[in-house]
Protein backbone atom coordinates (compact mmCIF):
# COMPACT_ATOMS: atom_id res chain seq x y z
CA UNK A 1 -8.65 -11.63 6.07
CA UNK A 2 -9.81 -10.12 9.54
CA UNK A 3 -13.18 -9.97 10.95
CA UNK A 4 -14.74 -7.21 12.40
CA UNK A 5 -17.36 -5.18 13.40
CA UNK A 6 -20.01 -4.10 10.08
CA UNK A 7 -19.87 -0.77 8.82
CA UNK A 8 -23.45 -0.99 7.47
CA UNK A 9 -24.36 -2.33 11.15
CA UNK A 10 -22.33 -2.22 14.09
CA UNK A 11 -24.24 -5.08 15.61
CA UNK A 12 -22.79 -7.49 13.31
CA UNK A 13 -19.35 -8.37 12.38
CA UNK A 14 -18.07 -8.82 9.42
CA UNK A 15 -14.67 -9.96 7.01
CA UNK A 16 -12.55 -7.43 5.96
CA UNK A 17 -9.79 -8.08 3.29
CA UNK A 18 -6.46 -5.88 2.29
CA UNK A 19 -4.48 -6.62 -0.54
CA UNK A 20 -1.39 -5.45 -1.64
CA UNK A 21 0.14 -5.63 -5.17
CA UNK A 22 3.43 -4.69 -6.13
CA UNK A 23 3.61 -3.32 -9.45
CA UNK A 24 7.31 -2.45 -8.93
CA UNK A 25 9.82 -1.07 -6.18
CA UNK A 26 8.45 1.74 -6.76
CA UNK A 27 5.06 1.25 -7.33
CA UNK A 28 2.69 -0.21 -4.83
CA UNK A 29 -1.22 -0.49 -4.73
CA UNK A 30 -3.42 -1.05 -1.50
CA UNK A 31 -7.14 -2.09 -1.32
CA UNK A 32 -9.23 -2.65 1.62
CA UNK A 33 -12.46 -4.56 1.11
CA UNK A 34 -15.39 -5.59 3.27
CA UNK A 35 -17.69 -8.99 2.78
CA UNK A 36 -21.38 -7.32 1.94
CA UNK A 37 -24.53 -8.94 3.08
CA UNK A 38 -24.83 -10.30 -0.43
CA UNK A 39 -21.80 -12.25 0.17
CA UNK A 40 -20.08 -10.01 -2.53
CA UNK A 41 -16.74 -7.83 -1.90
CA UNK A 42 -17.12 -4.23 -1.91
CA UNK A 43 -14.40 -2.09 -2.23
CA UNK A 44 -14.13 0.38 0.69
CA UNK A 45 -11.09 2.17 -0.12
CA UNK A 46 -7.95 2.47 -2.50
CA UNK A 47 -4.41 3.72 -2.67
CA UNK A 48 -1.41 4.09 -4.36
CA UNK A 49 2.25 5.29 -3.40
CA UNK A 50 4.72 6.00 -6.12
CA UNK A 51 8.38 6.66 -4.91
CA UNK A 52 9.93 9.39 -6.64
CA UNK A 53 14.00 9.34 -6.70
């Protein structure tokens, strides 16, 4: 976890959390989420990278 400034309100900071999971070596998935006013985790973004041989 990292805190930072909100992207619903620049004013305020927030925490931010990344995760990554590895499925495989060759299979990885990233998520980046930010701590909502609610107190809930929202997802802002997701990836995933697949190596091909």
């Amino acid at each position: 976890e990292a805190e930072g400034p909100s992207p619903m309100n620049p004013e305020k900071t927030t925490k931010f959390h990344d995760v990554t999971e590895f499925k495989s070596d060759d299979h990885r998935l990233f998520t980046s989420s930010v701590l909502g006013e609610d107190g809930k985790w929202v997802v802002m973004a997701r990836g995933e990278a697949k190596r091909t041989k």
